[in-house]
Protein backbone atom coordinates (compact mmCIF):
# COMPACT_ATOMS: atom_id res chain seq x y z
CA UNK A 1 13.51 -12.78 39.92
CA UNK A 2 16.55 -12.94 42.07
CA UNK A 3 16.35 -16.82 42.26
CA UNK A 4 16.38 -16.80 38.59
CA UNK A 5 19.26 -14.40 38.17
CA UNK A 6 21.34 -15.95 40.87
CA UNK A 7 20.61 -19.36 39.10
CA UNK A 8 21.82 -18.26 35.32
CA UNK A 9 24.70 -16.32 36.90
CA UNK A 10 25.73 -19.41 38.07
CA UNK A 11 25.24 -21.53 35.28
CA UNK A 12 27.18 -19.03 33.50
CA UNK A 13 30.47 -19.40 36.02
CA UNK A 14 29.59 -23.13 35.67
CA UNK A 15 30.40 -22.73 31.77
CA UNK A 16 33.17 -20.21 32.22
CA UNK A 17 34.69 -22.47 34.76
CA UNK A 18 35.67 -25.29 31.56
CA UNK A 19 37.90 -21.95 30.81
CA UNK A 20 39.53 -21.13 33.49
CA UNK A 21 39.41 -22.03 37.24
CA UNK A 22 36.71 -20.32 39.27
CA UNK A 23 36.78 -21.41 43.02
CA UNK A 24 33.76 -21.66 44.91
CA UNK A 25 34.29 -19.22 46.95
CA UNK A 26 34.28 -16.18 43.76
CA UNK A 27 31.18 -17.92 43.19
CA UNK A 28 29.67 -17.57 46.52
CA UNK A 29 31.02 -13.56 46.31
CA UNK A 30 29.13 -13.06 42.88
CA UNK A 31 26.08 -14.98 44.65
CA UNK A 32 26.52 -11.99 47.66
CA UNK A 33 26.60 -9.12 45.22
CA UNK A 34 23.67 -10.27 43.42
CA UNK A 35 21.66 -10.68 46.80
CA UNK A 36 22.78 -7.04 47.84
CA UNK A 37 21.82 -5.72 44.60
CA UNK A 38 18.34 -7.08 44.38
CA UNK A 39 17.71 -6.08 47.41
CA UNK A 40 18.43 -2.55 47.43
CA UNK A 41 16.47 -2.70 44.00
CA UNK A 42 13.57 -3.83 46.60
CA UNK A 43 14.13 -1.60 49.14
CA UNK A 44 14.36 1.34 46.51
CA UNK A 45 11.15 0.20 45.07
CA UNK A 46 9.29 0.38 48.79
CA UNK A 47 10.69 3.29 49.22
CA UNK A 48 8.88 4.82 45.30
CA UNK A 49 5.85 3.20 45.60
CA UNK A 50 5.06 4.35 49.32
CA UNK A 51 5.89 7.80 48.10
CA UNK A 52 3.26 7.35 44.90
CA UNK A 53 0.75 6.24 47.81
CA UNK A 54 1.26 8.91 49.92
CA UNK A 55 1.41 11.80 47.33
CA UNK A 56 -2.28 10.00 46.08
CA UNK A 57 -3.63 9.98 49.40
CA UNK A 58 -2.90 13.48 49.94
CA UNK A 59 -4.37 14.52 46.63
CA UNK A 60 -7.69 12.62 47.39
CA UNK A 61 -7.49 13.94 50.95
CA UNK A 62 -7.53 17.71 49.45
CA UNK A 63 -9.91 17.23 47.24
């Protein structure tokens, strides 16, 4: 999904640069901020589903 994001933000820069100049390295700063973005999306997602586990385990574990 990131791959896929990164890639249309970039196309999108690509068309916006026939507008006005965008240098390579705003586009390589956007690139960054999407990386750091997705992946404290990821870690954030870890971080919710180890939680579901453990509050299941300790349910099934009670009962």
């Amino acid at each position: 999904a990131c791959n896929e994001f990164t890639t249309h933000v970039m196309n999108l820069l690509r068309e916006q640069s026939r507008t006005r100049p965008i240098s390579p390295k705003e586009i390589e700063r956007m690139v960054n901020i999407i990386h750091r973005k997705f992946s404290s999306i990821q870690m954030q997602l870890k971080q919710s589903t180890c939680e579901a586990v453990m509050i299941l385990r300790s349910r099934f574990l009670d009962a």
